[in-house]
Structure formats: structure tokens, C-alpha cells
C-alpha atoms as a PDB file:
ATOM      1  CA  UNK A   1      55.299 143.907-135.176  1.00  0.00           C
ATOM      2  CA  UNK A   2      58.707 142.392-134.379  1.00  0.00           C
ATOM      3  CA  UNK A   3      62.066 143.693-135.835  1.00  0.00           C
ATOM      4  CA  UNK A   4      65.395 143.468-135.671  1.00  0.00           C
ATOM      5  CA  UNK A   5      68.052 146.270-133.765  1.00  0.00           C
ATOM      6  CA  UNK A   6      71.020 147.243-135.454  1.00  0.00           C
ATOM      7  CA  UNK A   7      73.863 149.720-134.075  1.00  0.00           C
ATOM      8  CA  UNK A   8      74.204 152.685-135.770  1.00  0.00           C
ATOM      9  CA  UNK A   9      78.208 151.394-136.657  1.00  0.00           C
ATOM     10  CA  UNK A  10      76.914 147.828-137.601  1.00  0.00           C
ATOM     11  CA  UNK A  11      74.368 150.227-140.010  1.00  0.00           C
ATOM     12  CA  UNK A  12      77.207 151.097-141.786  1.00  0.00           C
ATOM     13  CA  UNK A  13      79.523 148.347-142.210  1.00  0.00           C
ATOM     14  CA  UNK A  14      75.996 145.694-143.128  1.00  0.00           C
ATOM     15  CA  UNK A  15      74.224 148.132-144.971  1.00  0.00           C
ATOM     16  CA  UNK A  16      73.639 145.656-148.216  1.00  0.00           C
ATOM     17  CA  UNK A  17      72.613 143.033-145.785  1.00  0.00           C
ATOM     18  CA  UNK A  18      69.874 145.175-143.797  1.00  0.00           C
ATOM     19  CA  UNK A  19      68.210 146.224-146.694  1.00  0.00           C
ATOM     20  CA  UNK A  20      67.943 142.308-147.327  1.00  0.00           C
ATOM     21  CA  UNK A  21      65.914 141.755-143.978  1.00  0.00           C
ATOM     22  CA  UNK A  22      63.824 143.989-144.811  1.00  0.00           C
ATOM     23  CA  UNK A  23      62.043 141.502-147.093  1.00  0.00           C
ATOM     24  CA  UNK A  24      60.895 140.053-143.235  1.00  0.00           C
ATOM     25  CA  UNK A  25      60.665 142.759-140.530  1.00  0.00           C
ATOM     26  CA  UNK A  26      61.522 146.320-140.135  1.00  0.00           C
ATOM     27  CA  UNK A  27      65.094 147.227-138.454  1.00  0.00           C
ATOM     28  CA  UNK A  28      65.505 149.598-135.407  1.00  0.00           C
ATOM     29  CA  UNK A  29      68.490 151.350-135.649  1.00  0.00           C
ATOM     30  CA  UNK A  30      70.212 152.087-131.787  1.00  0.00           C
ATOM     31  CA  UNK A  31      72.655 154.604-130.668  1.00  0.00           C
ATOM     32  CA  UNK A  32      73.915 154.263-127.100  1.00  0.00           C
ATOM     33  CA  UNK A  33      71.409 151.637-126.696  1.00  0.00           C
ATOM     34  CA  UNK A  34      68.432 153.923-127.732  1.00  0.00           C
ATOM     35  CA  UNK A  35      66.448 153.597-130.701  1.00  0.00           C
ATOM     36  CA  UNK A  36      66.620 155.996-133.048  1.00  0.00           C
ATOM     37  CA  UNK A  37      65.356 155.619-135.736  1.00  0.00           C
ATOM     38  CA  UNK A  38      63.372 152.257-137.983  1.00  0.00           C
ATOM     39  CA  UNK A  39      63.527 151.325-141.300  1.00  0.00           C
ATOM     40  CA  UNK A  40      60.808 149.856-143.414  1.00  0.00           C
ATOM     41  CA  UNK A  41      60.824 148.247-146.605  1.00  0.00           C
ATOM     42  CA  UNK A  42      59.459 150.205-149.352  1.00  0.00           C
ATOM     43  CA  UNK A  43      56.506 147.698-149.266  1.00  0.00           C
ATOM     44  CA  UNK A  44      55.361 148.836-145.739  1.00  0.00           C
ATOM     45  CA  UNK A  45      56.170 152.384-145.650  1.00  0.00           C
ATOM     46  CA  UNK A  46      53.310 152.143-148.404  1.00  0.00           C
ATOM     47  CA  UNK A  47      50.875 149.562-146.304  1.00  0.00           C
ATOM     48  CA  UNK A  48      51.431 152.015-143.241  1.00  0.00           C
ATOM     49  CA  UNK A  49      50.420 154.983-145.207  1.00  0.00           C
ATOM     50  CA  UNK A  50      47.350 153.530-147.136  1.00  0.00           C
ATOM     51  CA  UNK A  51      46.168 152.185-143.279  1.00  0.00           C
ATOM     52  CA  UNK A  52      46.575 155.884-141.560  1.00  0.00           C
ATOM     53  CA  UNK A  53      44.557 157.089-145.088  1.00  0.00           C
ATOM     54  CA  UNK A  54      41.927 154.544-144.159  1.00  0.00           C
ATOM     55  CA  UNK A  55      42.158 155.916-140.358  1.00  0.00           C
ATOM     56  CA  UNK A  56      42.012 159.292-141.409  1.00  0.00           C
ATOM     57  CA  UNK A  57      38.506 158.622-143.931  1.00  0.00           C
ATOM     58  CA  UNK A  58      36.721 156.481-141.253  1.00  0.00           C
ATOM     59  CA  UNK A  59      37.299 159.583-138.734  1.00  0.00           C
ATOM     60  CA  UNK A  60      36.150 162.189-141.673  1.00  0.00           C
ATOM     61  CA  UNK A  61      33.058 159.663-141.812  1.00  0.00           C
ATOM     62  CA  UNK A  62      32.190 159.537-138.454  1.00  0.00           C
ATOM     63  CA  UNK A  63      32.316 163.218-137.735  1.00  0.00           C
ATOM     64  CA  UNK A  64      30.170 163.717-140.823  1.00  0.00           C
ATOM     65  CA  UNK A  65      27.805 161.478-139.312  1.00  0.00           C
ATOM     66  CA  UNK A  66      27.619 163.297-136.349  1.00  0.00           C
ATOM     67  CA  UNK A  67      26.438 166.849-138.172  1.00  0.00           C
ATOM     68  CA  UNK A  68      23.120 168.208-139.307  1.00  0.00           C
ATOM     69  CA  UNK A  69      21.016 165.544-141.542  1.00  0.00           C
ATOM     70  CA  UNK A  70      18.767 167.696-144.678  1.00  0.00           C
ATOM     71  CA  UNK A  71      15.803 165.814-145.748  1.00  0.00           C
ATOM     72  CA  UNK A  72      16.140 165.744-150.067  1.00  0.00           C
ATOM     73  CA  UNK A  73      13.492 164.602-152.505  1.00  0.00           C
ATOM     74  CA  UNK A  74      15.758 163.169-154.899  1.00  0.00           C
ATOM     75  CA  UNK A  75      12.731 164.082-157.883  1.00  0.00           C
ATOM     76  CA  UNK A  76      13.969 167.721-157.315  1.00  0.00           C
ATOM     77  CA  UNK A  77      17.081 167.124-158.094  1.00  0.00           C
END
């Protein structure tokens, strides 16, 4: 995913106009030409977090698969 780098003192001084290109791409913040932190709009904070949900199920899934299978009549039930 691309994004955009901001300085750390830019961060302050543009703050109303980095939350408005957010709408588009995430920002990397950069101190001492390091990132160190990213921003995400609200939007895809939430995406990210209902993908690593989906992650997390499909591995829950798998590892279920994996374990020992009982045989059930379902008339018994």
C-alpha cells in the first residue's frame, strides 16, 4: 500500500491537511529520517482489523481441522 511521509514538525504545523489525505493513503510520520509511526484513516484502521479477525478464524479453523474427528448419529441427538 503506498503512503505519504510527513516530518514529525511538518505533523504539526499541517495537521488539518493530513487528516485530509487520509481520505487516499495512510501517512508515515519520520523523525530523523526514520519512520515512526503511520496513520490510518478511521476507515482502514477498521478494514485492517476485520482482515487480521478473518486471519485469526481461518487459523482457529484449520487447527480444528487438524484434531480428533467423533463419528455422531445426528438421530441421537
Amino acid at each position: 500500500m503506498k503512503h505519504s511521509k510527513i516530518s514529525i514538525s511538518n505533523l504539526r504545523k499541517n495537521l488539518n491537511d493530513i487528516i485530509e489525505q487520509l481520505r487516499s493513503s495512510p501517512v508515515a510520520i519520520y523523525n530523523s529520517k526514520k519512520p515512526v509511526a503511520y496513520i490510518l484513516s478511521a476507515n482502514s484502521y477498521e478494514s485492517l482489523l476485520e482482515r487480521l479477525d478473518d486471519i485469526d478464524l481461518n487459523e482457529l479453523a484449520k487447527s480444528r481441522l487438524q484434531g480428533k474427528r467423533v463419528q455422531v448419529d445426528l438421530s441421537t441427538l
